[in-house]
PDB file of N, CA and C in Angstrom:
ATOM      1  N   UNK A   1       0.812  -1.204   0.000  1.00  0.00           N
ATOM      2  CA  UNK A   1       0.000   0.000   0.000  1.00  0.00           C
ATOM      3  C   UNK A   1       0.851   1.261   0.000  1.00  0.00           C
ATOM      4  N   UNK A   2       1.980   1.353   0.706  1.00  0.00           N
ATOM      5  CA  UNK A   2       2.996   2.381   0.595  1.00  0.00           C
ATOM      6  C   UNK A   2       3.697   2.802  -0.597  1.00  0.00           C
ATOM      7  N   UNK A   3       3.679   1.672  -1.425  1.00  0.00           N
ATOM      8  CA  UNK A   3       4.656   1.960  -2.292  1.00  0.00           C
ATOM      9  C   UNK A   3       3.224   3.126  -3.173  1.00  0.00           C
ATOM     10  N   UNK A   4       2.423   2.617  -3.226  1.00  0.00           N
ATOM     11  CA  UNK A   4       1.131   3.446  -4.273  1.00  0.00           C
ATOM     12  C   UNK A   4       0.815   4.935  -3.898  1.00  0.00           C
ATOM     13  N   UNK A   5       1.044   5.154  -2.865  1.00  0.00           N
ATOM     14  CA  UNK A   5       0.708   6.108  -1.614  1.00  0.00           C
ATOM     15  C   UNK A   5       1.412   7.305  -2.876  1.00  0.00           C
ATOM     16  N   UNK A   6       0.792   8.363  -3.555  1.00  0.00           N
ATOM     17  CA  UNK A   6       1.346   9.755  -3.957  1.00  0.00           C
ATOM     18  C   UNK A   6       1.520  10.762  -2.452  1.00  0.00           C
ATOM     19  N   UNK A   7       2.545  11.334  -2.788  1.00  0.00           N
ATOM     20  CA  UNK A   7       3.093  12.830  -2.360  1.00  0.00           C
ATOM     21  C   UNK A   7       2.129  13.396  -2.012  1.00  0.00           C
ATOM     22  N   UNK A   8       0.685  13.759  -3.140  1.00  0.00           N
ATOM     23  CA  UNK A   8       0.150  14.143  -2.660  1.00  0.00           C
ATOM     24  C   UNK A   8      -1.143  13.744  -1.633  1.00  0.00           C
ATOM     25  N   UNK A   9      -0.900  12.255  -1.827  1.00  0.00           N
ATOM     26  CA  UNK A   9      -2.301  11.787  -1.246  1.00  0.00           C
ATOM     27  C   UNK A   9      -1.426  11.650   0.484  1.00  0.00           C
ATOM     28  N   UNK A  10      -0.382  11.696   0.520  1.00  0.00           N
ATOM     29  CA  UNK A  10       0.356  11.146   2.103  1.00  0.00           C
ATOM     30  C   UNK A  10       0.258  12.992   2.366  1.00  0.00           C
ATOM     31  N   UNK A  11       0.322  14.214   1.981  1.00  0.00           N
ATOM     32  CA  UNK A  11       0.108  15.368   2.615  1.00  0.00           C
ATOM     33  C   UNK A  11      -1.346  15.717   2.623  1.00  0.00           C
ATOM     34  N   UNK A  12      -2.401  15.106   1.848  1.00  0.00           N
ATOM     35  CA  UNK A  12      -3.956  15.475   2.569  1.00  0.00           C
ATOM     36  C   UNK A  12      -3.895  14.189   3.941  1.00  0.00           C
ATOM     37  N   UNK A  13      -3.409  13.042   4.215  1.00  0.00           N
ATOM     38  CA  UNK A  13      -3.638  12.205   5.320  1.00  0.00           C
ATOM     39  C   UNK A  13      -2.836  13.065   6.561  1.00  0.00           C
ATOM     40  N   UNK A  14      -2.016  13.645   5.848  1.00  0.00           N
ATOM     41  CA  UNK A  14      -1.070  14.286   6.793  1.00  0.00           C
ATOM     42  C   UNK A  14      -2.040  15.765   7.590  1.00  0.00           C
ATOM     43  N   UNK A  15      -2.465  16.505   6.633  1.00  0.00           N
ATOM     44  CA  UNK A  15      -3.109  17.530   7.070  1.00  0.00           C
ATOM     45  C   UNK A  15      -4.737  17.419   7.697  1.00  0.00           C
ATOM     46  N   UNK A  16      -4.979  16.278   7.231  1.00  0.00           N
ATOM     47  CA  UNK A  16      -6.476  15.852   8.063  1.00  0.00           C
ATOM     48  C   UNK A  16      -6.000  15.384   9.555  1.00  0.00           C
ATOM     49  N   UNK A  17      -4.735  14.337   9.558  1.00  0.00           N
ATOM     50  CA  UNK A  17      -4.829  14.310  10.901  1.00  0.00           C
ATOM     51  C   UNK A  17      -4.251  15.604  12.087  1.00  0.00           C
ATOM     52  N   UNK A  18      -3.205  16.305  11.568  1.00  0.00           N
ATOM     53  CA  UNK A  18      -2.850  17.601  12.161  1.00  0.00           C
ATOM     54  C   UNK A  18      -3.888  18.749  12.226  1.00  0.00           C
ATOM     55  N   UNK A  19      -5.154  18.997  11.391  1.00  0.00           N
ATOM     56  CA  UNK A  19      -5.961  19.621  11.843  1.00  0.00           C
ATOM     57  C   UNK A  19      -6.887  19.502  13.109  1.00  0.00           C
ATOM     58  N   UNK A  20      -6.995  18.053  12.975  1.00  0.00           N
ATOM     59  CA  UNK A  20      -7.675  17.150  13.789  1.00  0.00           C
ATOM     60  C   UNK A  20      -7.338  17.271  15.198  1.00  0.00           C
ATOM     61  N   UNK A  21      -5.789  17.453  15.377  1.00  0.00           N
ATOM     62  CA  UNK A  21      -5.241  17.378  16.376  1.00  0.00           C
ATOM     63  C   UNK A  21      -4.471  19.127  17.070  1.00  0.00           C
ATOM     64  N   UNK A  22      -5.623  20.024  16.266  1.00  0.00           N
ATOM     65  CA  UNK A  22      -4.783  21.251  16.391  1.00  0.00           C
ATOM     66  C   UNK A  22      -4.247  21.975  15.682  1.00  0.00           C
ATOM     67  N   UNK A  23      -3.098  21.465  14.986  1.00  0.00           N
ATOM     68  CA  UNK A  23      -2.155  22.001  14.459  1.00  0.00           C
ATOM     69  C   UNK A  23      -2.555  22.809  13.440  1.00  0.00           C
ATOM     70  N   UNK A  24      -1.579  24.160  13.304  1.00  0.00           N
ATOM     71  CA  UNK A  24      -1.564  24.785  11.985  1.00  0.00           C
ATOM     72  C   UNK A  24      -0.720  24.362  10.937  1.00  0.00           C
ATOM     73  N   UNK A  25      -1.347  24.268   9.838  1.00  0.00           N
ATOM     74  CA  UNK A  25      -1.055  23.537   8.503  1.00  0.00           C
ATOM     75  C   UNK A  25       0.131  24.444   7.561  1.00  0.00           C
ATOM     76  N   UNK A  26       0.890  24.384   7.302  1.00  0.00           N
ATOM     77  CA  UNK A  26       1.407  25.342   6.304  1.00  0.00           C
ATOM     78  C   UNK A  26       1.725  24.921   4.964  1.00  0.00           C
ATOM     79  N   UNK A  27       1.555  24.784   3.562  1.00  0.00           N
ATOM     80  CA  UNK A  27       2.301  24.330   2.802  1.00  0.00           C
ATOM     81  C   UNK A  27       2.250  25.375   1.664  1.00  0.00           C
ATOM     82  N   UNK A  28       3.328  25.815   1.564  1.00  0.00           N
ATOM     83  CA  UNK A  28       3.558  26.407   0.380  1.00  0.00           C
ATOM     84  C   UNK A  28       2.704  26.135  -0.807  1.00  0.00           C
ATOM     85  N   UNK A  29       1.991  27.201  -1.765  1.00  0.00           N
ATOM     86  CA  UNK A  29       0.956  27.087  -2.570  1.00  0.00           C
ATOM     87  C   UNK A  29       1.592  26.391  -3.720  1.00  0.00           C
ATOM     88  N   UNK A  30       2.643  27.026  -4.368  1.00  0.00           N
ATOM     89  CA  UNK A  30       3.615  27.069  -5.181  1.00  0.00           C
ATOM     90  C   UNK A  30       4.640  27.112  -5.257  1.00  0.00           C
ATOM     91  N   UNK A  31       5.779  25.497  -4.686  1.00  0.00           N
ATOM     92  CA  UNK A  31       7.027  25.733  -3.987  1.00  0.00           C
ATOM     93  C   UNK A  31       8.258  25.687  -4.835  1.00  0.00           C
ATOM     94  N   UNK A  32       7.499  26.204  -6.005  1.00  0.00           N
ATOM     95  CA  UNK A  32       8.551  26.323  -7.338  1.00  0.00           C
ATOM     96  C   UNK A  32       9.444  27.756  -7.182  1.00  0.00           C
ATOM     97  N   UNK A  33       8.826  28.093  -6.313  1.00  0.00           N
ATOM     98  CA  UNK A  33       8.422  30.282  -6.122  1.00  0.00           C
ATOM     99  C   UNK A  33       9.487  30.223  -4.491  1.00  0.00           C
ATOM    100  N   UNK A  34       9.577  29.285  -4.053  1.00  0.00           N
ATOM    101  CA  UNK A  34       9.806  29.099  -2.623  1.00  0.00           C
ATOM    102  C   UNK A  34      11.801  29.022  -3.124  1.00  0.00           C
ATOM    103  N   UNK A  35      12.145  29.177  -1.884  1.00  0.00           N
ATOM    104  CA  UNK A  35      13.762  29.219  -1.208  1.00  0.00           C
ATOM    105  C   UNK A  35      13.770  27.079  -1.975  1.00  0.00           C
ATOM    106  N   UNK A  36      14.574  27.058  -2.542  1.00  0.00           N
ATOM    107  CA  UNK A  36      14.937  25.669  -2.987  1.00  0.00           C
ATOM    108  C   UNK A  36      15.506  25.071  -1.963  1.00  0.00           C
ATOM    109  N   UNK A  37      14.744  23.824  -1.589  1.00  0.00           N
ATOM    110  CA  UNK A  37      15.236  22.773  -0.175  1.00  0.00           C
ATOM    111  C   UNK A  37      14.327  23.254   0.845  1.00  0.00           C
ATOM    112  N   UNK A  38      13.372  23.856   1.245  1.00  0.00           N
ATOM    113  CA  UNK A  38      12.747  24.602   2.127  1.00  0.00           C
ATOM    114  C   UNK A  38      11.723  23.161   2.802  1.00  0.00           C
ATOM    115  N   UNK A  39      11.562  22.701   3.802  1.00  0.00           N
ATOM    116  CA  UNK A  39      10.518  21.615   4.030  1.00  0.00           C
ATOM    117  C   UNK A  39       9.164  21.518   3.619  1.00  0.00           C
ATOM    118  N   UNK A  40       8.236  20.711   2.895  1.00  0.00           N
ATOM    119  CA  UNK A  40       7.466  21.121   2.260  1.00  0.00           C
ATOM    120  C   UNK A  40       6.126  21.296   3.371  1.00  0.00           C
ATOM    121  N   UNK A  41       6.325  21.046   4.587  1.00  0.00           N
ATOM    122  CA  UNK A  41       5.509  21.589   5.558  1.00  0.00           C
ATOM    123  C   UNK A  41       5.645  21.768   6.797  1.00  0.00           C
ATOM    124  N   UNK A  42       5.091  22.952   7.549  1.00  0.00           N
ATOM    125  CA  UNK A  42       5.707  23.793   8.596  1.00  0.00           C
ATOM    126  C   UNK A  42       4.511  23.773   9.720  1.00  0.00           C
ATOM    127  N   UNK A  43       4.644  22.687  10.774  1.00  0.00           N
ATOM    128  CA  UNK A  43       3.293  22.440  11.956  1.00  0.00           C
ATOM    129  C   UNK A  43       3.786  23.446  13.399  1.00  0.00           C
ATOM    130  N   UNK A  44       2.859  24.216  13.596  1.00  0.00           N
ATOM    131  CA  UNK A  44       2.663  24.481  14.804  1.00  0.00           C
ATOM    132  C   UNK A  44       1.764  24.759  15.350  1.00  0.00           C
ATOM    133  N   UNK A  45       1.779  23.841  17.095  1.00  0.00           N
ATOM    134  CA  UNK A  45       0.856  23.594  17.644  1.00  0.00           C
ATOM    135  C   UNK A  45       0.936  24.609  19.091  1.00  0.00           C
ATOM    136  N   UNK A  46      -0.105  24.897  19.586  1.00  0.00           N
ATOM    137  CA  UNK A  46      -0.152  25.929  20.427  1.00  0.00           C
ATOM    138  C   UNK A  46       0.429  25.266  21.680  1.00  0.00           C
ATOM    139  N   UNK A  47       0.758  23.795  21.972  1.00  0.00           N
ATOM    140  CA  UNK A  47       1.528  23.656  22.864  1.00  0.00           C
ATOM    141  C   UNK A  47       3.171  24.114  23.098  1.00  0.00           C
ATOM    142  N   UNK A  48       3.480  24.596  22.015  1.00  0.00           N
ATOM    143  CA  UNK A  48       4.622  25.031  21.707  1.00  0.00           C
ATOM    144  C   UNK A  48       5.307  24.142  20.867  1.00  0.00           C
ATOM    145  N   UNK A  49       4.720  23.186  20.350  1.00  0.00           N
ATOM    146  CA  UNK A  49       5.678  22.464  19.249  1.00  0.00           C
ATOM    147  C   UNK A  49       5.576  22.917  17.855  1.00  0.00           C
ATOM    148  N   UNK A  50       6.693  23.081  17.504  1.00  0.00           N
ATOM    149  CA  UNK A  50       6.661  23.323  15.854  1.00  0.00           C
ATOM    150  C   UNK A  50       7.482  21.822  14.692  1.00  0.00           C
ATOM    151  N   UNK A  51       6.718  21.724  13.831  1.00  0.00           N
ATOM    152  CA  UNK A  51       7.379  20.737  13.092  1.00  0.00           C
ATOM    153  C   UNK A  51       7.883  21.112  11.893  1.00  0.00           C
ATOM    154  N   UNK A  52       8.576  20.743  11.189  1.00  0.00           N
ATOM    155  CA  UNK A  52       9.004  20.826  10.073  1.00  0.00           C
ATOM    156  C   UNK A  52       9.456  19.315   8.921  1.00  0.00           C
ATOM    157  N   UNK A  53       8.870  19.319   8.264  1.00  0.00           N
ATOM    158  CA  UNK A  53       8.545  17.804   7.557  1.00  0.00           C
ATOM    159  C   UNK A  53       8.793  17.985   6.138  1.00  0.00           C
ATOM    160  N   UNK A  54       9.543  17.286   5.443  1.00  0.00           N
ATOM    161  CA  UNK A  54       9.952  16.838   4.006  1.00  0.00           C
ATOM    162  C   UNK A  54       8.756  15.634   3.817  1.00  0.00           C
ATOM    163  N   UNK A  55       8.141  15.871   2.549  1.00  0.00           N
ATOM    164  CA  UNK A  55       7.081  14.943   2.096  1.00  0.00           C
ATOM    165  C   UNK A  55       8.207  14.330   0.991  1.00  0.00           C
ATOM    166  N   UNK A  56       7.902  12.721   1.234  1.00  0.00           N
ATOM    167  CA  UNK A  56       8.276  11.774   0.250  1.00  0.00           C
ATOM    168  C   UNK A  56       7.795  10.813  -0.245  1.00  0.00           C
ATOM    169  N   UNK A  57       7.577  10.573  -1.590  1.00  0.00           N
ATOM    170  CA  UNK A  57       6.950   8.997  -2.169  1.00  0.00           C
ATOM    171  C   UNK A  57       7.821   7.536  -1.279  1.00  0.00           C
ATOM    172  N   UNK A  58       7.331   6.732  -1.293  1.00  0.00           N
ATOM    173  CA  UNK A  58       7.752   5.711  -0.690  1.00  0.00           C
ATOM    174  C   UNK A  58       9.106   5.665  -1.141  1.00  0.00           C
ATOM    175  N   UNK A  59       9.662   5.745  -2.325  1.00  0.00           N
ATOM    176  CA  UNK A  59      10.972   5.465  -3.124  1.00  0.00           C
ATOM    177  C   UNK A  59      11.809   6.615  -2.850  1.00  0.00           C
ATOM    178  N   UNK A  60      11.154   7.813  -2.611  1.00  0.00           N
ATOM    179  CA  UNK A  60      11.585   9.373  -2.934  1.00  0.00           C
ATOM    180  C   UNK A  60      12.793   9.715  -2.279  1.00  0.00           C
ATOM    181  N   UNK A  61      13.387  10.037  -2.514  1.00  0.00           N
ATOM    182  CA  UNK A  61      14.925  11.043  -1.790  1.00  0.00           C
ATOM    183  C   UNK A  61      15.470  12.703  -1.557  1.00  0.00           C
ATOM    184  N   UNK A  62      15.475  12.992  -0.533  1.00  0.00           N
ATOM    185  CA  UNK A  62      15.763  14.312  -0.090  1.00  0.00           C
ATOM    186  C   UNK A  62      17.001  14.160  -1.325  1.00  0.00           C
ATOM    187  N   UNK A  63      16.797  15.947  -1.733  1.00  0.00           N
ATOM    188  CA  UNK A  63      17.806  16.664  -2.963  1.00  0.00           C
ATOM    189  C   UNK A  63      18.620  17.034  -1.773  1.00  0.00           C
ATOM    190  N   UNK A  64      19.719  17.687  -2.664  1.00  0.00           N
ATOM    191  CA  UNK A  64      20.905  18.110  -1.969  1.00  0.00           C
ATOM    192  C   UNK A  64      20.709  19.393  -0.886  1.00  0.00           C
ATOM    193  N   UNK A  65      19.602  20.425  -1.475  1.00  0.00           N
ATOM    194  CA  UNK A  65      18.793  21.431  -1.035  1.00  0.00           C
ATOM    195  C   UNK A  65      18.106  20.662   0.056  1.00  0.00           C
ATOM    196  N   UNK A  66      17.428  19.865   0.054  1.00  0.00           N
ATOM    197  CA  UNK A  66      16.736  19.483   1.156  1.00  0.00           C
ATOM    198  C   UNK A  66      17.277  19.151   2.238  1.00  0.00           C
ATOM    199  N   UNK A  67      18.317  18.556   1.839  1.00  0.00           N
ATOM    200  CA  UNK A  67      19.234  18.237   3.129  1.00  0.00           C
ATOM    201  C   UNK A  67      20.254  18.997   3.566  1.00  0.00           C
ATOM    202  N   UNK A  68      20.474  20.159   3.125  1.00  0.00           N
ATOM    203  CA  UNK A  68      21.069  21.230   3.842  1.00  0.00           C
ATOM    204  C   UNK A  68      19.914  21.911   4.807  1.00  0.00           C
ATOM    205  N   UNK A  69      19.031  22.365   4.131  1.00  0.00           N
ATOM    206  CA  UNK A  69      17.471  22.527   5.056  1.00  0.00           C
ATOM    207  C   UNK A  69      17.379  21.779   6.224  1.00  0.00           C
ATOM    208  N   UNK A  70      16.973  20.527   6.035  1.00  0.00           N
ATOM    209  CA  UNK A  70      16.572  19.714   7.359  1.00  0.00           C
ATOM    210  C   UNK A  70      18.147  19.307   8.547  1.00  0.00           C
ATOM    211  N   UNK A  71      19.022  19.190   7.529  1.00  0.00           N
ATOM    212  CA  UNK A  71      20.161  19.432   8.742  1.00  0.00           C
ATOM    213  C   UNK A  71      20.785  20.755   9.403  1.00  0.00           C
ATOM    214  N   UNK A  72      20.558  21.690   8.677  1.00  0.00           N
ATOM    215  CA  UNK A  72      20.370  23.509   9.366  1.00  0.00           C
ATOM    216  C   UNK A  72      19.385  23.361  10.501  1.00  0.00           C
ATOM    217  N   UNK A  73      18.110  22.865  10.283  1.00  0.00           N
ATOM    218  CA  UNK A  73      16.770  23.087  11.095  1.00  0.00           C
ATOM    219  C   UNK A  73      16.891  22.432  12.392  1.00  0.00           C
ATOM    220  N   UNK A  74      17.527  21.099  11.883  1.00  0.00           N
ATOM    221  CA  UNK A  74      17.987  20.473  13.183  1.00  0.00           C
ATOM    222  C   UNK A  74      19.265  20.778  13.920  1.00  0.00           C
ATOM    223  N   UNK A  75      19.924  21.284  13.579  1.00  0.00           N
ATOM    224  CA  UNK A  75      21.011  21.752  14.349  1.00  0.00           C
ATOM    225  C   UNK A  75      21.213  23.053  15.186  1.00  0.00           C
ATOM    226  N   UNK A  76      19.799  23.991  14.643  1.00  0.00           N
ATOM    227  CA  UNK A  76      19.175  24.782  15.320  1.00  0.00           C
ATOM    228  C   UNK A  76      18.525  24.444  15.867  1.00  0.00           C
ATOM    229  N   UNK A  77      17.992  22.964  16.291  1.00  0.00           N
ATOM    230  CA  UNK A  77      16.826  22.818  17.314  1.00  0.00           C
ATOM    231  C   UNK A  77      15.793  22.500  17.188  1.00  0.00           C
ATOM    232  N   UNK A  78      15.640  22.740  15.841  1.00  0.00           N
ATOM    233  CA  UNK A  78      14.099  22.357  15.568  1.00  0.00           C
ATOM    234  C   UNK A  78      13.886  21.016  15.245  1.00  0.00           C
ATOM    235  N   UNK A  79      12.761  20.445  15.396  1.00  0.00           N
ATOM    236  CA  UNK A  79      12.316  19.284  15.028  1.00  0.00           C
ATOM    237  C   UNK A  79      11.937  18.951  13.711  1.00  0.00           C
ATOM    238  N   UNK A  80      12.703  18.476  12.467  1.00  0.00           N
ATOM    239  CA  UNK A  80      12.869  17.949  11.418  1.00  0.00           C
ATOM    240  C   UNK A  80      13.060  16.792  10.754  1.00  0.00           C
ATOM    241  N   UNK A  81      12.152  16.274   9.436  1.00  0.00           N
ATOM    242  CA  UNK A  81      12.262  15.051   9.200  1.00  0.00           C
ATOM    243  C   UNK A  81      11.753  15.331   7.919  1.00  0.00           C
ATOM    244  N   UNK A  82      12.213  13.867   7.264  1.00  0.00           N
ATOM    245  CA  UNK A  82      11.269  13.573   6.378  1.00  0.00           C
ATOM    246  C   UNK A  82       9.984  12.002   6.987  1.00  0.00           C
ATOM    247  N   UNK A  83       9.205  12.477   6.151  1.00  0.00           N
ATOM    248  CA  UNK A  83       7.507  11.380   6.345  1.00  0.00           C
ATOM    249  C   UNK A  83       7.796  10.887   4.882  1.00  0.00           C
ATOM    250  N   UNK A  84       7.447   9.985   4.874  1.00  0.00           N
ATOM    251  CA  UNK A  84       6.847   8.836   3.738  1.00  0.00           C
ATOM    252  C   UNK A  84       5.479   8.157   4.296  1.00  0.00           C
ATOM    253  N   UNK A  85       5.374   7.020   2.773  1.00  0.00           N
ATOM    254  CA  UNK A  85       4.024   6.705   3.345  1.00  0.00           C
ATOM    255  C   UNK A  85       3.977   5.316   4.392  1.00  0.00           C
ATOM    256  N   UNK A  86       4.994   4.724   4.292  1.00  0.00           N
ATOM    257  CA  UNK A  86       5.410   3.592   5.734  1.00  0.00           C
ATOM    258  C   UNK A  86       4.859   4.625   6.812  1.00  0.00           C
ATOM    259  N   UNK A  87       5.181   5.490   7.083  1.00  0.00           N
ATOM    260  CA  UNK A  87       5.208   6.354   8.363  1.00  0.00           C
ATOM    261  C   UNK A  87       3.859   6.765   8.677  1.00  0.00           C
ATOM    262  N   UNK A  88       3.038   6.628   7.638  1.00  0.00           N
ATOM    263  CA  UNK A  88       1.570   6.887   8.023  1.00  0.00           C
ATOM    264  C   UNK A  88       1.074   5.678   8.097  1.00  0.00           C
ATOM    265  N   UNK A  89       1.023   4.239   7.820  1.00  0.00           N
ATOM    266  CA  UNK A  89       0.619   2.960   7.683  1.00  0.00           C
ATOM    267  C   UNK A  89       1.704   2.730   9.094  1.00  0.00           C
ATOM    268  N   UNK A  90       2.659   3.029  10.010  1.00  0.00           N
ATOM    269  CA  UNK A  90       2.854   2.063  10.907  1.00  0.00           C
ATOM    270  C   UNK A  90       2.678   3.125  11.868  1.00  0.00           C
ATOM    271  N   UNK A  91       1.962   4.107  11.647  1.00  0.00           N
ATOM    272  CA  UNK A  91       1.531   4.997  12.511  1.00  0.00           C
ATOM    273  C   UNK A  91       2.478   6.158  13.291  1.00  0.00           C
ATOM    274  N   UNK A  92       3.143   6.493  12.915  1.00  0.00           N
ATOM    275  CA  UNK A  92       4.373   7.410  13.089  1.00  0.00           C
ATOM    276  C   UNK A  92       3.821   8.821  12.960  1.00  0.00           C
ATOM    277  N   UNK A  93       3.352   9.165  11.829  1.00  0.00           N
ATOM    278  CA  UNK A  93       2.540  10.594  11.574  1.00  0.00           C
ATOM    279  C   UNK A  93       2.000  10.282  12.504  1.00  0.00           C
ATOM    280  N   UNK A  94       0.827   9.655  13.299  1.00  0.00           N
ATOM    281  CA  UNK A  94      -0.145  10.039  14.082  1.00  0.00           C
ATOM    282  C   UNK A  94       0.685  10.038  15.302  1.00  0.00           C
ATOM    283  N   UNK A  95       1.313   8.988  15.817  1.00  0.00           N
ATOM    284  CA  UNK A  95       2.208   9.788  16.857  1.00  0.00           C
ATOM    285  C   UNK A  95       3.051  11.147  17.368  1.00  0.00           C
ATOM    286  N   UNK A  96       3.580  11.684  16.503  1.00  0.00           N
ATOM    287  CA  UNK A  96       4.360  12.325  15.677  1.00  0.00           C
ATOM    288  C   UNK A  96       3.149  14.163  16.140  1.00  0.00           C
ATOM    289  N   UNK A  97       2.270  13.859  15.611  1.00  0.00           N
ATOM    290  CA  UNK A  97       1.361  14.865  15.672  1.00  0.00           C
ATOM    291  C   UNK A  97       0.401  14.626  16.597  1.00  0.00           C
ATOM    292  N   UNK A  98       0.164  13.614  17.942  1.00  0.00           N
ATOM    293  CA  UNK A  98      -0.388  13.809  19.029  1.00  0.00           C
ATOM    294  C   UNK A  98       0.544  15.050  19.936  1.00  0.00           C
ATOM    295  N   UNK A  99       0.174  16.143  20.668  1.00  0.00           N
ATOM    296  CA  UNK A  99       0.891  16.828  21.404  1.00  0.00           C
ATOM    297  C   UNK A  99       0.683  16.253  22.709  1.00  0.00           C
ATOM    298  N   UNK A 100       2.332  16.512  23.421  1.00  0.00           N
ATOM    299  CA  UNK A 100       2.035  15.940  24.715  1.00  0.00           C
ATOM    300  C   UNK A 100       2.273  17.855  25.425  1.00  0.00           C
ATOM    301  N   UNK A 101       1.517  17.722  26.393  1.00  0.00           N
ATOM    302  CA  UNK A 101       2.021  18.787  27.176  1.00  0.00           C
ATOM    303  C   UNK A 101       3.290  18.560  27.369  1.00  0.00           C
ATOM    304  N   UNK A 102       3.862  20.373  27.440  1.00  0.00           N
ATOM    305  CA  UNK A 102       4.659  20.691  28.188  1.00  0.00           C
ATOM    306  C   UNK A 102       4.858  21.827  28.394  1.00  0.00           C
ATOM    307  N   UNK A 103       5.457  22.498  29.332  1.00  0.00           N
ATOM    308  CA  UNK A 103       5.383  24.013  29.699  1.00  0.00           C
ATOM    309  C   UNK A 103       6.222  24.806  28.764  1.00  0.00           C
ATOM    310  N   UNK A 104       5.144  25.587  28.590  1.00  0.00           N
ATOM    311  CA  UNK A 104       5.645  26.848  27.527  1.00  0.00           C
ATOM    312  C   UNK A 104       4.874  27.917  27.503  1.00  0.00           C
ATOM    313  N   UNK A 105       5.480  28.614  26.453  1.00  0.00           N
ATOM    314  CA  UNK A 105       4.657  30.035  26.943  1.00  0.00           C
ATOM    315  C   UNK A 105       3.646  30.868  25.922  1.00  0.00           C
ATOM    316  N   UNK A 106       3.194  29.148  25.325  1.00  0.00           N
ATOM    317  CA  UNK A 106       2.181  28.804  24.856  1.00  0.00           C
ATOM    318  C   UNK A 106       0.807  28.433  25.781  1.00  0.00           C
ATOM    319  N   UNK A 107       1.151  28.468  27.065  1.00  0.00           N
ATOM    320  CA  UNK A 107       0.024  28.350  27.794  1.00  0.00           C
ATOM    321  C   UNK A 107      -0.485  30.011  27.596  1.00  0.00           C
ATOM    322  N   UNK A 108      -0.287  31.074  27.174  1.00  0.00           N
ATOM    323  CA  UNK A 108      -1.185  32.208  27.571  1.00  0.00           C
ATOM    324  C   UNK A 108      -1.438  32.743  25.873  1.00  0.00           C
ATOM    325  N   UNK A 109      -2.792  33.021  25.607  1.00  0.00           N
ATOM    326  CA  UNK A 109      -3.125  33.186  23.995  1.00  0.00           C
ATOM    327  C   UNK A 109      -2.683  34.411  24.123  1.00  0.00           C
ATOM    328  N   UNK A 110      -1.754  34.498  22.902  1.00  0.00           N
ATOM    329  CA  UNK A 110      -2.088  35.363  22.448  1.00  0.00           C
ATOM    330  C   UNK A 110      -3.432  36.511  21.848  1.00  0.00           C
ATOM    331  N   UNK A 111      -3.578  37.829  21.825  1.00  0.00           N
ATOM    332  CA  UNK A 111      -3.991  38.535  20.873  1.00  0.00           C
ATOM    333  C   UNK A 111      -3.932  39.312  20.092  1.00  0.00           C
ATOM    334  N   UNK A 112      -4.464  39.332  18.956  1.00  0.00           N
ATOM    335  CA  UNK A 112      -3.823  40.082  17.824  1.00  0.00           C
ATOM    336  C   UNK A 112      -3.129  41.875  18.570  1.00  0.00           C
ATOM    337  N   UNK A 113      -3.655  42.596  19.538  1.00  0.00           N
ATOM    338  CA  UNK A 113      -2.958  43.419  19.993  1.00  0.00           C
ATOM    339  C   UNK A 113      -1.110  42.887  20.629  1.00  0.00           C
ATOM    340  N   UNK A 114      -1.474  42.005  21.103  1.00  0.00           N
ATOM    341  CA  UNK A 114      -0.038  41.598  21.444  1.00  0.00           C
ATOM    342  C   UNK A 114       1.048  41.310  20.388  1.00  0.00           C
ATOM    343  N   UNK A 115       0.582  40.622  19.196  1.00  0.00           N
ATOM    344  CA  UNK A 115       1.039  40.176  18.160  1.00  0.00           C
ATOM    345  C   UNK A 115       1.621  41.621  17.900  1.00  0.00           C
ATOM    346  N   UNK A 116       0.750  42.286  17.402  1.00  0.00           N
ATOM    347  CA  UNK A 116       1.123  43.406  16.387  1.00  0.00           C
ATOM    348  C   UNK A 116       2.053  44.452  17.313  1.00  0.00           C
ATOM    349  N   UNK A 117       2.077  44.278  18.725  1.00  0.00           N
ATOM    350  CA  UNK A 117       3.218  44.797  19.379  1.00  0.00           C
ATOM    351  C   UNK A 117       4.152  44.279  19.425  1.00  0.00           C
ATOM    352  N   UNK A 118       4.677  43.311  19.245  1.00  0.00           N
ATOM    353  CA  UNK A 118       6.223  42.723  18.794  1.00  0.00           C
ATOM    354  C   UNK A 118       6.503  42.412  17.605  1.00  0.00           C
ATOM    355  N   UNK A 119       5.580  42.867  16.653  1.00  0.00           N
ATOM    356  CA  UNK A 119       6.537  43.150  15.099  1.00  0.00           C
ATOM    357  C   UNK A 119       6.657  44.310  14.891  1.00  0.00           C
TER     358      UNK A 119
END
């Protein structure tokens, strides 16, 4: 079943369950237009987690761009990967995008007055 799984059909499974669970969705409309190697999607969840995820066909391989990206992202800290479609069939995405608490300073909402005072 993985190997059949399109790019694009593993980022709508991907974005149904991260809505589901919260998260804001990001994917570039047109990532022809985008910084080359850039992750093709950017999750953050109001617990304070942010993700950053390379979409791949079962066969597919991070470009040379991509992997300067996801090893920059991670070496800054952030949480980076690539997903395939194994990873949604042995359940990894859904793990992956359950949030567990933890303290941050994401416990207090923002509002758009606050926002627009720190840019």
């Amino acid at each position: 079943m993985a190997a059949l799984m399109s790019e694009a059909q593993l980022q709508n499974a991907v974005k149904k369950i991260a809505i589901a669970q919260g998260w804001l969705f990001y994917h570039p409309y047109d990532s022809r237009k985008s910084t080359p190697g850039y992750p093709d999607l950017t999750l953050v969840h109001r617990s304070g987690l942010v993700l950053f995820r390379e979409l791949k066909r079962e066969k597919g391989y991070a470009t040379p761009d991509q992997k300067v990206w996801l090893a920059a992202l991670t070496e800054a800290g952030a949480d980076a990967a690539i997903w395939k479609p194994r990873d949604f069939y042995s359940g990894r995405i859904q793990r992956e995008l359950t949030p567990i608490s933890r303290p941050s300073n994401a416990d207090s909402t923002a509002t758009d007055a606050d926002v627009s005072a720190t840019v």
